[in-house]
N, C-alpha and C. Protein backbone atom coordinates (compact mmCIF):
# COMPACT_ATOMS: atom_id res chain seq x y z
N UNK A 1 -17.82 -3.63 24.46
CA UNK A 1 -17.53 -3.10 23.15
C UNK A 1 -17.82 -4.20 22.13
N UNK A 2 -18.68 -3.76 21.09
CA UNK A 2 -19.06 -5.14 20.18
C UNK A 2 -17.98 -4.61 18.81
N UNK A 3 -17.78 -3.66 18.47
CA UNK A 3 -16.88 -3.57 17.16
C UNK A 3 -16.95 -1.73 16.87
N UNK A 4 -15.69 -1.49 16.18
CA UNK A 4 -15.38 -0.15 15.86
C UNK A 4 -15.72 0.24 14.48
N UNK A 5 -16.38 1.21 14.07
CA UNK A 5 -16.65 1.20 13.19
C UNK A 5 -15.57 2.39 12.43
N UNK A 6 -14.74 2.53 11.24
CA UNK A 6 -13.79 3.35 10.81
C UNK A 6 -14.63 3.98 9.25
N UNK A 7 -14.53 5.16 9.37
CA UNK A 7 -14.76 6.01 8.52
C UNK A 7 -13.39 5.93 7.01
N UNK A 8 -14.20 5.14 5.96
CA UNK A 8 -12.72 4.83 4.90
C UNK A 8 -12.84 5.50 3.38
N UNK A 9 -11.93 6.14 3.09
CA UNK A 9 -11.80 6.68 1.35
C UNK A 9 -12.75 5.94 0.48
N UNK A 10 -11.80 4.84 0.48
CA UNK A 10 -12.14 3.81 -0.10
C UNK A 10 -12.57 2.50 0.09
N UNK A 11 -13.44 1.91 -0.31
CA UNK A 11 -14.04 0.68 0.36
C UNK A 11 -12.87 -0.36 -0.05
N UNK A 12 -12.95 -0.63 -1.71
CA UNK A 12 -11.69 -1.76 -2.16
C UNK A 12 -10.88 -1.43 -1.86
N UNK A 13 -9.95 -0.84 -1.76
CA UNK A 13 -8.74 -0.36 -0.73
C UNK A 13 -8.57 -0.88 0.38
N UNK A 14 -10.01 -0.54 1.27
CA UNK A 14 -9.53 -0.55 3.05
C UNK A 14 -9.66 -2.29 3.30
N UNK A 15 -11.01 -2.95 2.46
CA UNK A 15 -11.52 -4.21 2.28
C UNK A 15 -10.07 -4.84 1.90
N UNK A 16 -9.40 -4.44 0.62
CA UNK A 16 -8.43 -5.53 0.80
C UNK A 16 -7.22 -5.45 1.42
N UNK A 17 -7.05 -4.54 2.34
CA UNK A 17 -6.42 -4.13 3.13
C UNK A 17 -6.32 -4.95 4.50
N UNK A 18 -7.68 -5.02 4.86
CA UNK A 18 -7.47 -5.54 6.07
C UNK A 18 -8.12 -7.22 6.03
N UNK A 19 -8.84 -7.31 4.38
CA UNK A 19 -8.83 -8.65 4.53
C UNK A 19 -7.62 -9.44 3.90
N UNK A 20 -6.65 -8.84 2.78
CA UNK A 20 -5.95 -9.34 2.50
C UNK A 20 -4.50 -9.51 3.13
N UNK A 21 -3.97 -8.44 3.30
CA UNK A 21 -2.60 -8.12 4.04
C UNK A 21 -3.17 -8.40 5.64
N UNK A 22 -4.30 -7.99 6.40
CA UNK A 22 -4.12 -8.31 7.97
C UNK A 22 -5.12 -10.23 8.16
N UNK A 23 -5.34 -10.11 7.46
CA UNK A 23 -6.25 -11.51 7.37
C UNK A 23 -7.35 -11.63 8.30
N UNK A 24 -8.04 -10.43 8.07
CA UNK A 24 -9.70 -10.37 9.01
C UNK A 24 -10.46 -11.24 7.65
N UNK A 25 -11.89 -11.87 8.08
CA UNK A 25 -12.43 -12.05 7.36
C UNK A 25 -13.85 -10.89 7.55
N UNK A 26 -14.75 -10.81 5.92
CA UNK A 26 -15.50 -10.03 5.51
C UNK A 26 -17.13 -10.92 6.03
N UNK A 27 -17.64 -10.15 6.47
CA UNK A 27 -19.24 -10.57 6.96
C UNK A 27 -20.06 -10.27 6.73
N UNK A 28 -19.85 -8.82 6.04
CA UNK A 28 -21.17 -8.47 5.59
C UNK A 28 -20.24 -7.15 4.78
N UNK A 29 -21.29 -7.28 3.47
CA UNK A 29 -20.26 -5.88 2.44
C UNK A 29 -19.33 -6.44 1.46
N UNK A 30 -18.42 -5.51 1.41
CA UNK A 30 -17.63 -6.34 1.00
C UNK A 30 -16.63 -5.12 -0.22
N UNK A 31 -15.88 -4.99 -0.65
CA UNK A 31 -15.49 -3.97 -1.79
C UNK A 31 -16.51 -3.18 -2.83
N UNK A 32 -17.31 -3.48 -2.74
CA UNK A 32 -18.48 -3.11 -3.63
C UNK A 32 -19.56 -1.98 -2.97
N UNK A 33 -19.55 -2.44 -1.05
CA UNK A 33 -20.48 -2.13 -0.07
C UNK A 33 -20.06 -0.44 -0.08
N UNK A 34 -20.88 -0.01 0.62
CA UNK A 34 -21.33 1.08 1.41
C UNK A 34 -20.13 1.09 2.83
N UNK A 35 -20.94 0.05 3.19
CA UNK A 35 -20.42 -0.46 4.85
C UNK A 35 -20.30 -2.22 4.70
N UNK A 36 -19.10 -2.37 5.30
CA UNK A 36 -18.36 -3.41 5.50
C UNK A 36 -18.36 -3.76 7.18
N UNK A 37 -18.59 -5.48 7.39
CA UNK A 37 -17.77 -5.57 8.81
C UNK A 37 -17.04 -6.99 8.52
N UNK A 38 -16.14 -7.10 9.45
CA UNK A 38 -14.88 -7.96 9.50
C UNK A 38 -15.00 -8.37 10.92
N UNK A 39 -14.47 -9.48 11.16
CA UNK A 39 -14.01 -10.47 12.38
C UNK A 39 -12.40 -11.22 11.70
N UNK A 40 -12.00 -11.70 13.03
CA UNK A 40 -10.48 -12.37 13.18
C UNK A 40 -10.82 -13.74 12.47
N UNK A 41 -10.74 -14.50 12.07
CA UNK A 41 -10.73 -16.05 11.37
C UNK A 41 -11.03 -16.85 12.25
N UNK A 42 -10.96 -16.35 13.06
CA UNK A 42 -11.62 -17.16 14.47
C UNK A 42 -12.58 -16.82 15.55
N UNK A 43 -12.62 -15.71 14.76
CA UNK A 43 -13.87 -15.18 15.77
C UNK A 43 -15.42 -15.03 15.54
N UNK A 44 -16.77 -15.04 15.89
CA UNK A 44 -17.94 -15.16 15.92
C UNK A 44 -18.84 -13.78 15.52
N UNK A 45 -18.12 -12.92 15.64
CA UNK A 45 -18.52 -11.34 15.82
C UNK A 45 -17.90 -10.33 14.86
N UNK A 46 -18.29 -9.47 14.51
CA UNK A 46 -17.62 -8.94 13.97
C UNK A 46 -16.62 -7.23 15.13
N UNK A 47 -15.59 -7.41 14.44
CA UNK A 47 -14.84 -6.41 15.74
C UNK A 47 -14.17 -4.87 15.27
N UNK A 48 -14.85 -5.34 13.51
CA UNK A 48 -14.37 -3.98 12.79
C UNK A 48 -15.00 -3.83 11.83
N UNK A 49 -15.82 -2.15 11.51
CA UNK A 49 -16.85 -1.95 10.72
C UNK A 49 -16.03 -0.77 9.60
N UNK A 50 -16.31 -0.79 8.28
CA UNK A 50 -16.04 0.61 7.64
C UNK A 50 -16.79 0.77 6.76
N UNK A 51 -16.96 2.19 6.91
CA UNK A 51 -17.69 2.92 6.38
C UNK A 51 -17.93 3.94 5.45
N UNK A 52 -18.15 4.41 4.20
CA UNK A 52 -17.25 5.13 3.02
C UNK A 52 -17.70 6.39 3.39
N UNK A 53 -16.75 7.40 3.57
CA UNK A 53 -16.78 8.56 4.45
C UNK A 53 -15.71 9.02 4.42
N UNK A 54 -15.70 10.17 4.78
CA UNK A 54 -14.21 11.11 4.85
C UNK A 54 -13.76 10.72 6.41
N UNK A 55 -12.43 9.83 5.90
CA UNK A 55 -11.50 9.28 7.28
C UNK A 55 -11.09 10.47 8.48
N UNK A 56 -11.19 10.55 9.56
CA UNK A 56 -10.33 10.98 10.71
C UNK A 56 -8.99 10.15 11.12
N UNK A 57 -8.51 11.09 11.09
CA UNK A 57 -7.24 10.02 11.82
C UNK A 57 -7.09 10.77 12.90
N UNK A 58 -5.89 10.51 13.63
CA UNK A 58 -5.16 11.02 14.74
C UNK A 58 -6.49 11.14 16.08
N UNK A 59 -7.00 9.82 16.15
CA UNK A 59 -8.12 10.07 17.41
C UNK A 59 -7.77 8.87 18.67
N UNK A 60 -6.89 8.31 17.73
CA UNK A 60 -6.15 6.96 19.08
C UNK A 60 -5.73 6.07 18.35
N UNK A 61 -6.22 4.80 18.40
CA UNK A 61 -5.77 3.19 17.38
C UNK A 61 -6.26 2.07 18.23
N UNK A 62 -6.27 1.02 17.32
CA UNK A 62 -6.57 0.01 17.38
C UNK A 62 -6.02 -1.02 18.00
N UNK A 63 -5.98 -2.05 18.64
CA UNK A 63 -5.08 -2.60 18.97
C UNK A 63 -4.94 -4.29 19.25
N UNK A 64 -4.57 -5.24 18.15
CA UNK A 64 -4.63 -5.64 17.80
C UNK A 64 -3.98 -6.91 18.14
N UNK A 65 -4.51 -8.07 19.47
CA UNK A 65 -3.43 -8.82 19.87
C UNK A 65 -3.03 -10.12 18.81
N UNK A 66 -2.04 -11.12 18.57
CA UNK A 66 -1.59 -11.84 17.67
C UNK A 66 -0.47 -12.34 18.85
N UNK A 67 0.03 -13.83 17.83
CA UNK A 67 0.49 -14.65 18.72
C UNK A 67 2.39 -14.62 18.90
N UNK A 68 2.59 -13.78 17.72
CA UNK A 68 3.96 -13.51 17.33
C UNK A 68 4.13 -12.44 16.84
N UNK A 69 4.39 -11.12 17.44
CA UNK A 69 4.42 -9.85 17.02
C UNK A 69 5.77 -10.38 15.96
N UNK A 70 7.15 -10.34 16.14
CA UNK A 70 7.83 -10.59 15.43
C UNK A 70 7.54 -11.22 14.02
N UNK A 71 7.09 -12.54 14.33
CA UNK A 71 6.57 -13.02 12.59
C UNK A 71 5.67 -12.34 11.86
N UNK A 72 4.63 -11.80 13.03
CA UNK A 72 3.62 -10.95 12.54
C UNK A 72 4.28 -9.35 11.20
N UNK A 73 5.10 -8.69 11.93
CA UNK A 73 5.81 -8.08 11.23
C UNK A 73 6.80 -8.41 10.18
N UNK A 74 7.18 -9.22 10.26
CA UNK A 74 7.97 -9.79 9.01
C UNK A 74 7.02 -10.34 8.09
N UNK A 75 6.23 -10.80 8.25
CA UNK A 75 4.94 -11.40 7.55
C UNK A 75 3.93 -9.45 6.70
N UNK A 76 4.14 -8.55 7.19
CA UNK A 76 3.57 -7.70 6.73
C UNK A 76 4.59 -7.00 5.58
N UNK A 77 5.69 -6.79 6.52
CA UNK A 77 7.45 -6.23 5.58
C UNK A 77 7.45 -7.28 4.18
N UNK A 78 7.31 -8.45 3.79
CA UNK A 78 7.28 -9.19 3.18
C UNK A 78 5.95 -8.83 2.19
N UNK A 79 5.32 -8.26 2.51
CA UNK A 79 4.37 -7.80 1.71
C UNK A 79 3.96 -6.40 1.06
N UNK A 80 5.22 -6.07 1.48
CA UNK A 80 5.82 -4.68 0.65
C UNK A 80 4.99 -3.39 1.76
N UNK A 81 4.23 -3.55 3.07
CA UNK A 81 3.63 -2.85 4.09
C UNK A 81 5.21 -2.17 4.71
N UNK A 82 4.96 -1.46 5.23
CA UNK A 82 6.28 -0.44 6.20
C UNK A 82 6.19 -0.08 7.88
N UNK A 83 5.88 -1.37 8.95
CA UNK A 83 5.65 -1.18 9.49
C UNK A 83 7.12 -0.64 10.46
N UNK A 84 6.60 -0.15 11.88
CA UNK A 84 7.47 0.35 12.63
C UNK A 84 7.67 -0.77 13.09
N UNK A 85 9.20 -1.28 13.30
CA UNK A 85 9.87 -1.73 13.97
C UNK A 85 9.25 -2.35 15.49
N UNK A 86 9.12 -3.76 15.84
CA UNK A 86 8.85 -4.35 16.99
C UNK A 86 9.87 -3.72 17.89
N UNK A 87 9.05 -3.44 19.44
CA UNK A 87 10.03 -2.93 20.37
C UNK A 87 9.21 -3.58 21.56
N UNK A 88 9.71 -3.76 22.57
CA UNK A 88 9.11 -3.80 24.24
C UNK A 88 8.60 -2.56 24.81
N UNK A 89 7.72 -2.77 25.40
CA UNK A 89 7.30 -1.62 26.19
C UNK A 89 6.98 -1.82 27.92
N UNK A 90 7.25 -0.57 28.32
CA UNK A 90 7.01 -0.87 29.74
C UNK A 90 6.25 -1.28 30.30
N UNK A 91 5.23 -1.54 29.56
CA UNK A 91 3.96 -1.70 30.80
C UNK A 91 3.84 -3.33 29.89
N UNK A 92 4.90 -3.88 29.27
CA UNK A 92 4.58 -5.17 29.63
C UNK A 92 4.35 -5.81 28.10
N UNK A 93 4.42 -5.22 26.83
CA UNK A 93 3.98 -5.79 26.02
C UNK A 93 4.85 -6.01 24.85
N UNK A 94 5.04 -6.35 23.72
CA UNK A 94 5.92 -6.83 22.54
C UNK A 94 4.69 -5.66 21.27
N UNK A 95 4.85 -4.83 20.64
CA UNK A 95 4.06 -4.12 19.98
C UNK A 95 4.98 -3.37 18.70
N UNK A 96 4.16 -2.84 17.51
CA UNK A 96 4.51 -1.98 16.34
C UNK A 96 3.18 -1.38 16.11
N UNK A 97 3.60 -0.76 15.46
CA UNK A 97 2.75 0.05 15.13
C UNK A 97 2.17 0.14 13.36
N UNK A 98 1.21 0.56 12.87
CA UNK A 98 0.99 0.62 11.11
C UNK A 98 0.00 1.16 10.62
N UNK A 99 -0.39 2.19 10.34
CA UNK A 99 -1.43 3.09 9.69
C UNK A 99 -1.99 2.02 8.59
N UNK A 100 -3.26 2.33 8.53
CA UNK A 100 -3.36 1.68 7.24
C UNK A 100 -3.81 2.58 6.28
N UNK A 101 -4.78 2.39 4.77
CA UNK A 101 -4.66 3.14 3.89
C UNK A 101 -4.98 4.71 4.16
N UNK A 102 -6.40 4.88 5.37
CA UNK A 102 -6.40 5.75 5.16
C UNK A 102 -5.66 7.21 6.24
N UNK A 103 -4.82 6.19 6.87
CA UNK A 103 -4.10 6.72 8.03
C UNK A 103 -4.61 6.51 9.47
N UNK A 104 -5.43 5.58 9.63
CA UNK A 104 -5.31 5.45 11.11
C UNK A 104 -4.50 4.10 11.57
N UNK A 105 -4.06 4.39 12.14
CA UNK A 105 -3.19 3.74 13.50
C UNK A 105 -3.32 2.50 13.79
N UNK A 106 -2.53 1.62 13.33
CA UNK A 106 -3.06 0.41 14.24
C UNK A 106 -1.91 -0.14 15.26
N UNK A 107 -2.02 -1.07 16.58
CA UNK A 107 -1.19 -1.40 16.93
C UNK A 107 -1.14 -3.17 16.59
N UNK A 108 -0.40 -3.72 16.75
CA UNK A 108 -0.10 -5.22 16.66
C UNK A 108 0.95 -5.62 18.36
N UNK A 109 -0.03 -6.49 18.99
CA UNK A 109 0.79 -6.76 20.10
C UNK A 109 1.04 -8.17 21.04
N UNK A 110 1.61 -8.56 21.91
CA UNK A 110 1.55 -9.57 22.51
C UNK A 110 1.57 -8.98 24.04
N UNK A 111 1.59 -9.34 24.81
CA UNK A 111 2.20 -9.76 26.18
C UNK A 111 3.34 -10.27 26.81
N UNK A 112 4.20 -9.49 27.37
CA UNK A 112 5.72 -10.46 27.34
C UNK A 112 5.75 -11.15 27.94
């Protein structure tokens, strides 16, 4: 899998959405673009594309590993975002959940 590409309302919206509040960086595009792609601040590739189009939601989510689900979420709550509540899950992981603007799904997770 080289990167997902998401169908978005709005470009400045989703752009500062996931570059500002999730802290992907922008690679090509940008609020202005058509089509946008993003990578992690540390990564080489890009792992998320959007595209200005009428959004789908409800087709699955994203899922999104980080090194502190907990801070991670307080770090979003702090930014006026409404995420679901960190919980454990059975099959092993520390996760929440958070739609973003145009309603799809994301998860945020660790490994316990």
């Amino acid at each position: 899998l080289s990167a997902v590409t998401l169908k978005v309302a709005s470009m400045p919206t989703s752009v500062r959405f996931y570059r500002d509040s999730l802290g992907l960086e922008i690679i090509y595009g940008g609020e202005d673009g058509y089509f946008s792609s993003l990578r992690t601040l540390h990564g080489k590739d890009p792992i998320l594309n959007l595209e200005c189009g009428n959004p789908v939601t409800q087709w699955g989510r994203l899922i999104f590993y980080v090194s502190d689900v907990d801070r991670f979420w307080a770090y979003l709550t702090e930014q006026g975002l409404r995420p679901q509540r960190p919980e454990d899950a059975s099959w092993g992981e520390r996760y929440f959940h958070l739609s973003d603007p145009d309603g799809h799904e994301l998860s945020f997770a660790r490994p316990i």
